[in-house]
PDB file of N, CA and C in Angstrom:
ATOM      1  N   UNK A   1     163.665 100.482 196.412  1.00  0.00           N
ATOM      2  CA  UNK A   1     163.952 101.576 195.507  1.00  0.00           C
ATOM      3  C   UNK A   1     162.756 102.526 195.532  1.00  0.00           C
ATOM      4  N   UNK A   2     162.774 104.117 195.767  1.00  0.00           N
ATOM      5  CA  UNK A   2     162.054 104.697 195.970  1.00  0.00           C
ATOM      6  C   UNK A   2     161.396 105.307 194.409  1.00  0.00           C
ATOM      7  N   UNK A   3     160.222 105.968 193.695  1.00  0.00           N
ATOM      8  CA  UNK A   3     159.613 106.214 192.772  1.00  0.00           C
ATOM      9  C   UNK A   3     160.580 106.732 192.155  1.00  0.00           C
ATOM     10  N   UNK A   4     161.459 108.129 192.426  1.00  0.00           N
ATOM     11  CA  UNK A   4     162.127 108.719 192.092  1.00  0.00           C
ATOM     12  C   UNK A   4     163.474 108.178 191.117  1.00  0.00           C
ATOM     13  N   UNK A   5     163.800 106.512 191.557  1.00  0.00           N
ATOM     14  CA  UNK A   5     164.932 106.406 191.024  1.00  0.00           C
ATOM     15  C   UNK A   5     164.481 104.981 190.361  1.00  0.00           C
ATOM     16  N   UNK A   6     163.286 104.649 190.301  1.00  0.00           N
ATOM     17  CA  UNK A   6     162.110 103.934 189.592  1.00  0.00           C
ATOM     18  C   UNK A   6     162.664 104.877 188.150  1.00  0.00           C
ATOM     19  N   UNK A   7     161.545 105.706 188.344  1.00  0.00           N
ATOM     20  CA  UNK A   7     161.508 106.949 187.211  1.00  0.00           C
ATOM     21  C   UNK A   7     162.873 107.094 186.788  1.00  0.00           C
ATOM     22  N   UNK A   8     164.088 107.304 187.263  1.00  0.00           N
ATOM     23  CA  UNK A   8     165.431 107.730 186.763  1.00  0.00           C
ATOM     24  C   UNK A   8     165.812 106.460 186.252  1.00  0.00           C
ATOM     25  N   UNK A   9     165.739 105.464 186.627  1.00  0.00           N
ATOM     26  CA  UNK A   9     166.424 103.713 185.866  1.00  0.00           C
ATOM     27  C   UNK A   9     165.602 103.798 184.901  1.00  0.00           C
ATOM     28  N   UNK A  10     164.284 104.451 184.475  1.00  0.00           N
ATOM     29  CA  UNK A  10     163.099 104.146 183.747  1.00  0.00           C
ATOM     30  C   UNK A  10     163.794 105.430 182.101  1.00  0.00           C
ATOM     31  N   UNK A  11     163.872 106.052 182.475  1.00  0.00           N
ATOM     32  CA  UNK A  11     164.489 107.119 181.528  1.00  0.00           C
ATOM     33  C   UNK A  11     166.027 106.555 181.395  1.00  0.00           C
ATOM     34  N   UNK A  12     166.787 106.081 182.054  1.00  0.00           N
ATOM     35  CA  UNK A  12     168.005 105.490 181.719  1.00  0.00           C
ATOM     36  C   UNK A  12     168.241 104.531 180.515  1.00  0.00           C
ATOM     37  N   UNK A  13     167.159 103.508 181.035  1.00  0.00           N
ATOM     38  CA  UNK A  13     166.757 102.266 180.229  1.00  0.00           C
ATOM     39  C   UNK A  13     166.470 102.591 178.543  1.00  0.00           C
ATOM     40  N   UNK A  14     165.535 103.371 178.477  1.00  0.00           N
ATOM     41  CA  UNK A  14     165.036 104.015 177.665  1.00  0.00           C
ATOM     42  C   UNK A  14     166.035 104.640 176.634  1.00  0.00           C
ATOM     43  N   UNK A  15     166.719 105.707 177.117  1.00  0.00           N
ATOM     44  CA  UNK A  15     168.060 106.339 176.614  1.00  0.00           C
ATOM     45  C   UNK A  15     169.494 105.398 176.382  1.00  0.00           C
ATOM     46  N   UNK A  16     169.391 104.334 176.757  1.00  0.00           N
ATOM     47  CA  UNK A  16     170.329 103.192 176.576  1.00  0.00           C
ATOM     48  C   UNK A  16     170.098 102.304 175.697  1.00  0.00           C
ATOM     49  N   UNK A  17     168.719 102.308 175.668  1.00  0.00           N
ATOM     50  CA  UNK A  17     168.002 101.114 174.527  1.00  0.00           C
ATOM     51  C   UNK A  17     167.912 101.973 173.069  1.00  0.00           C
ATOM     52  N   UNK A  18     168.259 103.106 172.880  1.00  0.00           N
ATOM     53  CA  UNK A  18     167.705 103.725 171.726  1.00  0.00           C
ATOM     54  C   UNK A  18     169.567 104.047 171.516  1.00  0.00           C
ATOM     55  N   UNK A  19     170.462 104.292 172.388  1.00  0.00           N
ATOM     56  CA  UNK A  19     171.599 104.612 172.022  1.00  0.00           C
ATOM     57  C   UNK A  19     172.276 103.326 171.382  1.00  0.00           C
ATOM     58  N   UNK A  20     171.839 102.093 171.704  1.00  0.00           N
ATOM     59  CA  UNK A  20     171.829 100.728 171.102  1.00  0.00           C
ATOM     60  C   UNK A  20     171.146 100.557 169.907  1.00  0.00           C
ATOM     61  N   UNK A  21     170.433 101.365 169.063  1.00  0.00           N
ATOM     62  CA  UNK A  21     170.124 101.163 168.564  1.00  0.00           C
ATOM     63  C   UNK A  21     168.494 100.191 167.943  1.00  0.00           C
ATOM     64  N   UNK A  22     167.759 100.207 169.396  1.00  0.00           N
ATOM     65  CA  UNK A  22     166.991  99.655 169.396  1.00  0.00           C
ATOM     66  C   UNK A  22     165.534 100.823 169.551  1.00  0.00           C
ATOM     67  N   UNK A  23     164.349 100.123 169.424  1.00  0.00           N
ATOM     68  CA  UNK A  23     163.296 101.200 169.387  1.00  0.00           C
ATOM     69  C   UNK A  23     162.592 100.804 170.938  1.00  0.00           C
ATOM     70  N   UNK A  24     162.570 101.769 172.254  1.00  0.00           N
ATOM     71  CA  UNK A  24     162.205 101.242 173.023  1.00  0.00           C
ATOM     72  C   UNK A  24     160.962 100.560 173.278  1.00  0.00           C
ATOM     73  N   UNK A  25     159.913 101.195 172.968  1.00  0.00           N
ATOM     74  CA  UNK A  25     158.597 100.814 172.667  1.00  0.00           C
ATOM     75  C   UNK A  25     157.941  99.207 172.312  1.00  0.00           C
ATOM     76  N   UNK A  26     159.188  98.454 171.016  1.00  0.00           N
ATOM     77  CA  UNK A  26     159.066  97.717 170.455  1.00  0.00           C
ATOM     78  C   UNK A  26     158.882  96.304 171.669  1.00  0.00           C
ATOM     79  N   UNK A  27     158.729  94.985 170.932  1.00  0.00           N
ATOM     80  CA  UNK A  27     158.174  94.467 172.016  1.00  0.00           C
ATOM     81  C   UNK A  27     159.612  93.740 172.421  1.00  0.00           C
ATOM     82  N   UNK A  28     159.502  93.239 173.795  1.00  0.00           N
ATOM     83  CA  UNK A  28     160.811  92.616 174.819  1.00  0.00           C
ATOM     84  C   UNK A  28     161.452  91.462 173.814  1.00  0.00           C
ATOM     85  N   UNK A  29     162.341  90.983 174.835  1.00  0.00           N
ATOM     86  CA  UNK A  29     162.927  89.896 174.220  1.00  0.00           C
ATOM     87  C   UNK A  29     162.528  88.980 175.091  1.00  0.00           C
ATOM     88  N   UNK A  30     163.403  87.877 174.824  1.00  0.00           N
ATOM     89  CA  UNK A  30     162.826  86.644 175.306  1.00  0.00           C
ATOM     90  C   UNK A  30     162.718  86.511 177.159  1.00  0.00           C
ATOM     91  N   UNK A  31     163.060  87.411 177.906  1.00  0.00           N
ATOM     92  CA  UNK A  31     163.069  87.329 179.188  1.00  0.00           C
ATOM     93  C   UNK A  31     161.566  87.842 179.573  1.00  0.00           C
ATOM     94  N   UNK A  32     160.777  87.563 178.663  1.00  0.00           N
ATOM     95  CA  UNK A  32     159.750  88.228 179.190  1.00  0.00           C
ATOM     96  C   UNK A  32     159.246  89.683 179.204  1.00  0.00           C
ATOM     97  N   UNK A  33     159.704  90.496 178.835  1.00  0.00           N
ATOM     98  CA  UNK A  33     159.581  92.060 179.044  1.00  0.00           C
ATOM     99  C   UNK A  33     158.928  92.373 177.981  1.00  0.00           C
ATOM    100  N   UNK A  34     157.480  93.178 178.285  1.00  0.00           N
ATOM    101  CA  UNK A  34     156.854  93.571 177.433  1.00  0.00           C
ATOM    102  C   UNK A  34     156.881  94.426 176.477  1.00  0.00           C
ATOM    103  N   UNK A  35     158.213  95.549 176.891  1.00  0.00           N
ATOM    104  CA  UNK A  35     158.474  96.512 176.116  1.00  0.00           C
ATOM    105  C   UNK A  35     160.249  96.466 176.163  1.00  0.00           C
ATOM    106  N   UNK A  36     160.657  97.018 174.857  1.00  0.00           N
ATOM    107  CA  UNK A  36     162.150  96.649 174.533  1.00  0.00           C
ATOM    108  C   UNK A  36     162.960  97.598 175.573  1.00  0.00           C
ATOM    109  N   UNK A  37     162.752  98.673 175.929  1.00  0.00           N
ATOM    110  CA  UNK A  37     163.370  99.382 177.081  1.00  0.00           C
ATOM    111  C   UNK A  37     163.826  98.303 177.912  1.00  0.00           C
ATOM    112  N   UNK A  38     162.598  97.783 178.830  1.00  0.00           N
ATOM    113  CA  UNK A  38     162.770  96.949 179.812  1.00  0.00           C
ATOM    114  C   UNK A  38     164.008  96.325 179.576  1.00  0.00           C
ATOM    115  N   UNK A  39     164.396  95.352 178.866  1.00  0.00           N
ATOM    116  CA  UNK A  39     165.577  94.471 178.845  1.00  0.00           C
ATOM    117  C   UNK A  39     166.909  95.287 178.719  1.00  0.00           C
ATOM    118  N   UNK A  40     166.911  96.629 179.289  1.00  0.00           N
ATOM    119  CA  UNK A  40     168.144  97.631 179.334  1.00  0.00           C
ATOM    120  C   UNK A  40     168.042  97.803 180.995  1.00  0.00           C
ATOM    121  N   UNK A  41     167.245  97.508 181.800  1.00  0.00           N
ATOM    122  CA  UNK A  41     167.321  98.092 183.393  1.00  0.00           C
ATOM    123  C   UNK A  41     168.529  97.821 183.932  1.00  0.00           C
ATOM    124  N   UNK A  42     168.657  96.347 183.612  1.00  0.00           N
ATOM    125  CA  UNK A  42     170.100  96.182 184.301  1.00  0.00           C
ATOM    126  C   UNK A  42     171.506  96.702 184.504  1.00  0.00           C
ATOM    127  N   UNK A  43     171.601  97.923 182.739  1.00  0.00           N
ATOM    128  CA  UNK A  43     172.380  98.241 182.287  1.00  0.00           C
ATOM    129  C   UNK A  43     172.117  99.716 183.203  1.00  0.00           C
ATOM    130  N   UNK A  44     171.045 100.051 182.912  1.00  0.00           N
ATOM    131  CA  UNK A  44     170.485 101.537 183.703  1.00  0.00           C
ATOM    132  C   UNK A  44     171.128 101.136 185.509  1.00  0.00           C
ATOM    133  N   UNK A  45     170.750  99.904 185.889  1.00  0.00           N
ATOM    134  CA  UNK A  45     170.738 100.208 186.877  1.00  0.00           C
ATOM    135  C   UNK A  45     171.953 100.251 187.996  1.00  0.00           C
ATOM    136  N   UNK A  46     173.288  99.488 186.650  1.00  0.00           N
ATOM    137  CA  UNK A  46     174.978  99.848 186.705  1.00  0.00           C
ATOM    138  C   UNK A  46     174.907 101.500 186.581  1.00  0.00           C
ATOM    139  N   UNK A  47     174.335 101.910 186.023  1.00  0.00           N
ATOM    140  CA  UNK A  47     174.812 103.431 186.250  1.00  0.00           C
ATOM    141  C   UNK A  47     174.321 104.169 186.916  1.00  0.00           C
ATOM    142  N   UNK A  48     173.075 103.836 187.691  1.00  0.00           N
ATOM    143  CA  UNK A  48     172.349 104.303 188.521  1.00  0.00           C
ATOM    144  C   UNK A  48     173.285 104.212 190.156  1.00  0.00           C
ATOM    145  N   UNK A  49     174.099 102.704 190.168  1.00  0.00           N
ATOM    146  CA  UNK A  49     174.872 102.944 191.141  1.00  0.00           C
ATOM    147  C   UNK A  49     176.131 103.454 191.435  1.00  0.00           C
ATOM    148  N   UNK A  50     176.433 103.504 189.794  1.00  0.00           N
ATOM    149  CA  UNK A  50     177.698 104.907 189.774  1.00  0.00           C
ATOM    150  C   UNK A  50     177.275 106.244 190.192  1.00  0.00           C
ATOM    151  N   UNK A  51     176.173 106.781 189.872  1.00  0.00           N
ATOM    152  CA  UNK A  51     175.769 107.885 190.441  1.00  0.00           C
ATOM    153  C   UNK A  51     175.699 108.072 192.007  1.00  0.00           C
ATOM    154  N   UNK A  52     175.099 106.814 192.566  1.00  0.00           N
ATOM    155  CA  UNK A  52     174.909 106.887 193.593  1.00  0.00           C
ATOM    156  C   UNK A  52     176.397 106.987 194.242  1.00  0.00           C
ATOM    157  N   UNK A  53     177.800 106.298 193.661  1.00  0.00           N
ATOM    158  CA  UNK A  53     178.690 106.456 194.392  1.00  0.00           C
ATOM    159  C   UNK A  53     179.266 107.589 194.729  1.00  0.00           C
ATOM    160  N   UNK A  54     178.880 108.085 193.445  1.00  0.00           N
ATOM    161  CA  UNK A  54     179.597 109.691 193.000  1.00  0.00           C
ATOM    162  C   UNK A  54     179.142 110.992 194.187  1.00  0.00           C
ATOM    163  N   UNK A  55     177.526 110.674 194.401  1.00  0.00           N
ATOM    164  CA  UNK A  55     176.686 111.162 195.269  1.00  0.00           C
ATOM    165  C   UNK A  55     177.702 111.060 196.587  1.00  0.00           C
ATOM    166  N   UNK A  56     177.942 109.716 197.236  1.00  0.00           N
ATOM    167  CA  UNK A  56     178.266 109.944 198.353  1.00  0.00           C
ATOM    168  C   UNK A  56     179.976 110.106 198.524  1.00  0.00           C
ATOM    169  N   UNK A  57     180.387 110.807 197.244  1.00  0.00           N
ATOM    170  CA  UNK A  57     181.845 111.020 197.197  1.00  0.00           C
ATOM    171  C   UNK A  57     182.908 110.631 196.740  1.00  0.00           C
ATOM    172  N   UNK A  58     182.379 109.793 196.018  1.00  0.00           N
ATOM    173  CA  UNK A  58     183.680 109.439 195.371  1.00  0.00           C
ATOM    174  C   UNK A  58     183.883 109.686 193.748  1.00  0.00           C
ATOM    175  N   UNK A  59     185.269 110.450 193.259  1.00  0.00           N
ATOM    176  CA  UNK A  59     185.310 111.266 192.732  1.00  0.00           C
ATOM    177  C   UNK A  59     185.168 110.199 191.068  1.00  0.00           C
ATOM    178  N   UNK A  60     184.849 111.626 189.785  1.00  0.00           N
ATOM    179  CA  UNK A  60     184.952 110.785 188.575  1.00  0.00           C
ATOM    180  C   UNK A  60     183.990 110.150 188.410  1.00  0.00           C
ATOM    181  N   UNK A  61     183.255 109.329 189.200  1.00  0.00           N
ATOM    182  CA  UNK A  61     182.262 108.223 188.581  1.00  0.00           C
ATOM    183  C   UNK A  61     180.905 108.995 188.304  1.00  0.00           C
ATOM    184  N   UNK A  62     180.646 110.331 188.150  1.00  0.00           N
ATOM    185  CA  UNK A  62     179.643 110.832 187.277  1.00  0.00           C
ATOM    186  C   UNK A  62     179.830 111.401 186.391  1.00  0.00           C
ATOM    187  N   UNK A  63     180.990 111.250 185.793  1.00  0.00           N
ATOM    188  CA  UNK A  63     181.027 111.978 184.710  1.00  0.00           C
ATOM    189  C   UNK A  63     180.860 111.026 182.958  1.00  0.00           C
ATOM    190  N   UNK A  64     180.201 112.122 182.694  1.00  0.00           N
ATOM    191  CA  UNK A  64     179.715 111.435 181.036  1.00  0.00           C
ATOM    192  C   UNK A  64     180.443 110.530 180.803  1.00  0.00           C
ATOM    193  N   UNK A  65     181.953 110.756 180.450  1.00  0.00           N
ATOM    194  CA  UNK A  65     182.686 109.334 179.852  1.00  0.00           C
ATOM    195  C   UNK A  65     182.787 108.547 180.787  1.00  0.00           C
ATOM    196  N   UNK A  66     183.087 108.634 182.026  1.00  0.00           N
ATOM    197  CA  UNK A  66     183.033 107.398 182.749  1.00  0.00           C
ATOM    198  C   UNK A  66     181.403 106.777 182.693  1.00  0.00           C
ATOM    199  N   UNK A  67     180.616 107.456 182.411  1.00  0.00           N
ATOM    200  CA  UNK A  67     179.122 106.381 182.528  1.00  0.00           C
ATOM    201  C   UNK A  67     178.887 105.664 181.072  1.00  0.00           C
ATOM    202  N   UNK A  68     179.289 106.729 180.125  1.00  0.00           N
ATOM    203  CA  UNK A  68     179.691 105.812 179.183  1.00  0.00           C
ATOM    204  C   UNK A  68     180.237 104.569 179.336  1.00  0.00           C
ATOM    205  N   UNK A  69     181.304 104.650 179.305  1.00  0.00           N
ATOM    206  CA  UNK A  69     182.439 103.986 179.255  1.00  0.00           C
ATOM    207  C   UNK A  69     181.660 102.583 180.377  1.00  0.00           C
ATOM    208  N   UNK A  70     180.757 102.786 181.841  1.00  0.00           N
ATOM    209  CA  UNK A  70     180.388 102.319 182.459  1.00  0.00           C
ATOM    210  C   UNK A  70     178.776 101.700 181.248  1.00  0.00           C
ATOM    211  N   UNK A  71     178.181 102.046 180.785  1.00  0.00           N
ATOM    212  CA  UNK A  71     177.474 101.352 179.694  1.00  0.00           C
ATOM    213  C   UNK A  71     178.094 100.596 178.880  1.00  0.00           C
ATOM    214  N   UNK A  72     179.206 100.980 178.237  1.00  0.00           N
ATOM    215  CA  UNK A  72     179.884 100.192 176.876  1.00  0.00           C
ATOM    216  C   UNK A  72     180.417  99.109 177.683  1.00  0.00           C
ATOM    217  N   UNK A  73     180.875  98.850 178.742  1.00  0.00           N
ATOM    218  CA  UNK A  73     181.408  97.415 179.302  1.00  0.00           C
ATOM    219  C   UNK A  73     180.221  96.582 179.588  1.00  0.00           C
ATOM    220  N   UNK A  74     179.055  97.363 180.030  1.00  0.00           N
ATOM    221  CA  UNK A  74     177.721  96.488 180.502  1.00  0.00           C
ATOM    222  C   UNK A  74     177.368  95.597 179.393  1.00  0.00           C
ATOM    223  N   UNK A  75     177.592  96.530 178.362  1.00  0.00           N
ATOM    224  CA  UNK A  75     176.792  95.989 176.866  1.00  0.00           C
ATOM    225  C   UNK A  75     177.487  95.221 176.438  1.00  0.00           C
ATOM    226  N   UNK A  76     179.349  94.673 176.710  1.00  0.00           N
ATOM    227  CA  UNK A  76     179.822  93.849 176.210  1.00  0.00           C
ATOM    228  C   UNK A  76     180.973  94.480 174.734  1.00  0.00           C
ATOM    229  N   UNK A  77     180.445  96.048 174.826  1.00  0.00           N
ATOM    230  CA  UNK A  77     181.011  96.666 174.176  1.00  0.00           C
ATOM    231  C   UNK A  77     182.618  96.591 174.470  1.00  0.00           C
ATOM    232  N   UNK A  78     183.968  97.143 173.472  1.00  0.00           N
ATOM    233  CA  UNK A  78     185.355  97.802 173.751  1.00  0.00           C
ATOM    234  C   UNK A  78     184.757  98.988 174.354  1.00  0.00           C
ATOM    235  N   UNK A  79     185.773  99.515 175.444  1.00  0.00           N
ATOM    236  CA  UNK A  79     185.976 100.923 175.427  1.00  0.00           C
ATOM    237  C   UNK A  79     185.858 101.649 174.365  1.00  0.00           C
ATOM    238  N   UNK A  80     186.498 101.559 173.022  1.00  0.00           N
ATOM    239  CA  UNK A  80     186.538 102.255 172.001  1.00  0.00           C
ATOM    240  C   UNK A  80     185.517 102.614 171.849  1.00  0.00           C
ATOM    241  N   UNK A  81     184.385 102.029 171.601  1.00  0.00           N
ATOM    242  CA  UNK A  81     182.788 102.628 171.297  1.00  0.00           C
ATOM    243  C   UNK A  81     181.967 103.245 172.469  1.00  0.00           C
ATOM    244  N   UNK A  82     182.784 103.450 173.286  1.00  0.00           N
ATOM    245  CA  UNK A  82     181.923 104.403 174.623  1.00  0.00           C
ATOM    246  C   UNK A  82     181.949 105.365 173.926  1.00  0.00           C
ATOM    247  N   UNK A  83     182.254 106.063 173.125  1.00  0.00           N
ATOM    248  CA  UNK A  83     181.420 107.285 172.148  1.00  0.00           C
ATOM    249  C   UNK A  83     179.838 107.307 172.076  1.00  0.00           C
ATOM    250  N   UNK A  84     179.445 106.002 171.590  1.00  0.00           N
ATOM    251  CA  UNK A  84     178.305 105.938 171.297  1.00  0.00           C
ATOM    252  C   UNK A  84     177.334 106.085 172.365  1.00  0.00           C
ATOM    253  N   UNK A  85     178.016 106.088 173.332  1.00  0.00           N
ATOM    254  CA  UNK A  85     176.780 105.827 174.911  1.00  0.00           C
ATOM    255  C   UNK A  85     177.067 107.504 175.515  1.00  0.00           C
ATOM    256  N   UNK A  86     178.020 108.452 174.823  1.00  0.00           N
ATOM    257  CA  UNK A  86     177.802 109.548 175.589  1.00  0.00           C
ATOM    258  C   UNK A  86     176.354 110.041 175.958  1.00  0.00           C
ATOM    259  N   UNK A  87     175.763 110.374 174.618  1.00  0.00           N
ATOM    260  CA  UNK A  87     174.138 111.071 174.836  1.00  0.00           C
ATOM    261  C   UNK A  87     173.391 109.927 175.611  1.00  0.00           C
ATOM    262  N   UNK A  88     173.423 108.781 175.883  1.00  0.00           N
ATOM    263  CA  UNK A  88     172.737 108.312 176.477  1.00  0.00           C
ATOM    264  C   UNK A  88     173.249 108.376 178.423  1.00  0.00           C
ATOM    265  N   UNK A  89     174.420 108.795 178.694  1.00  0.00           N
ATOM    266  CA  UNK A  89     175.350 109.080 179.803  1.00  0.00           C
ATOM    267  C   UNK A  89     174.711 110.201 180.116  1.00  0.00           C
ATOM    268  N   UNK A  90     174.668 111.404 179.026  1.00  0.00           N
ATOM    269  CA  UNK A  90     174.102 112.829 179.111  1.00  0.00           C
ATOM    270  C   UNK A  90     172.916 112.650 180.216  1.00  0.00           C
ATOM    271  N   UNK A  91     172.111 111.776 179.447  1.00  0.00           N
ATOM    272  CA  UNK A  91     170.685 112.002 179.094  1.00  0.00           C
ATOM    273  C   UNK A  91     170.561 111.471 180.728  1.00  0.00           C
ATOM    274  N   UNK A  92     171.298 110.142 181.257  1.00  0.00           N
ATOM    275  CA  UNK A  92     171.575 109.744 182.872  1.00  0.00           C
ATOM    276  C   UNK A  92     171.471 110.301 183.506  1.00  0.00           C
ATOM    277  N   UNK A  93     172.665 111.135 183.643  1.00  0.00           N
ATOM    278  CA  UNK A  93     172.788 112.175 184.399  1.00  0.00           C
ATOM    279  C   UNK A  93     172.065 113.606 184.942  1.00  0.00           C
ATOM    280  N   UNK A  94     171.305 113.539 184.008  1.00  0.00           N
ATOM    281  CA  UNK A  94     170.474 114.599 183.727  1.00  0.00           C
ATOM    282  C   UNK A  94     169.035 113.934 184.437  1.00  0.00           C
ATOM    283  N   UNK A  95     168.464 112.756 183.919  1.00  0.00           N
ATOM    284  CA  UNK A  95     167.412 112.368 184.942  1.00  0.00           C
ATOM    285  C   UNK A  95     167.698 112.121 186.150  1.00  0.00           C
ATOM    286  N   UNK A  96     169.241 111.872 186.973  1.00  0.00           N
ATOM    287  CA  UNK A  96     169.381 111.806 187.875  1.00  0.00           C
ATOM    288  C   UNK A  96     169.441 112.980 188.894  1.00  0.00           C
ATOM    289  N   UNK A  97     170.052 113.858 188.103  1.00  0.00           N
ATOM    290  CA  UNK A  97     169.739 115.462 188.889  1.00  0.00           C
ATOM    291  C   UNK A  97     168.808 115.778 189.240  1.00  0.00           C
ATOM    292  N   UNK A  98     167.023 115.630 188.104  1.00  0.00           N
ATOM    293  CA  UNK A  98     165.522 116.111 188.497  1.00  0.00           C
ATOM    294  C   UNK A  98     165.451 115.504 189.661  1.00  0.00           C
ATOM    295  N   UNK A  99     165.592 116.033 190.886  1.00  0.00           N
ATOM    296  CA  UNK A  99     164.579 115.915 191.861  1.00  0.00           C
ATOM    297  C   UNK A  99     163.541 116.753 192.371  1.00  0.00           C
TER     298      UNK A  99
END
């Protein structure tokens, strides 16, 4: 994984952990992770490869509600509450564009 998408899972994480309701900063959970962000990468990094699909063409999978909607299943969430993961979908998408 190159810096660039380091940095973009890193702002994902971040924006996923606070749309959860959590404070990223705060300290990890039990897997070891020093900071509460961290224990969201995995979730960042499901949407990091929706982007990437979207990138090489295939249609829909960057758009806000679908990354939502692609967070709220990660998290164990219903569909119904992919509301709550839009701004954090926003916020995805948007670090994924800065290059």
């Amino acid at each position: 994984m190159d810096n660039h998408q380091e940095r973009v899972r890193e702002v994902m994480a971040r924006a996923i952990c606070s749309a959860c309701g959590e404070k990223p900063e705060h300290s990890g959970d039990a897997r070891g992770n020093a900071l509460r962000w961290q224990d969201y990468e995995c979730i960042a990094q499901a949407v990091l490869a929706e982007l990437q699909a979207a990138e090489m063409g295939e249609p829909g999978r960057s758009s806000v509600a679908h990354l939502a909607n692609v967070i709220a299943r990660t998290c164990d969430e219903s569909l119904d509450h992919a509301w709550m993961y839009e701004r954090a979908a926003g916020d995805a998408l948007r670090a994924y564009a800065v290059r």
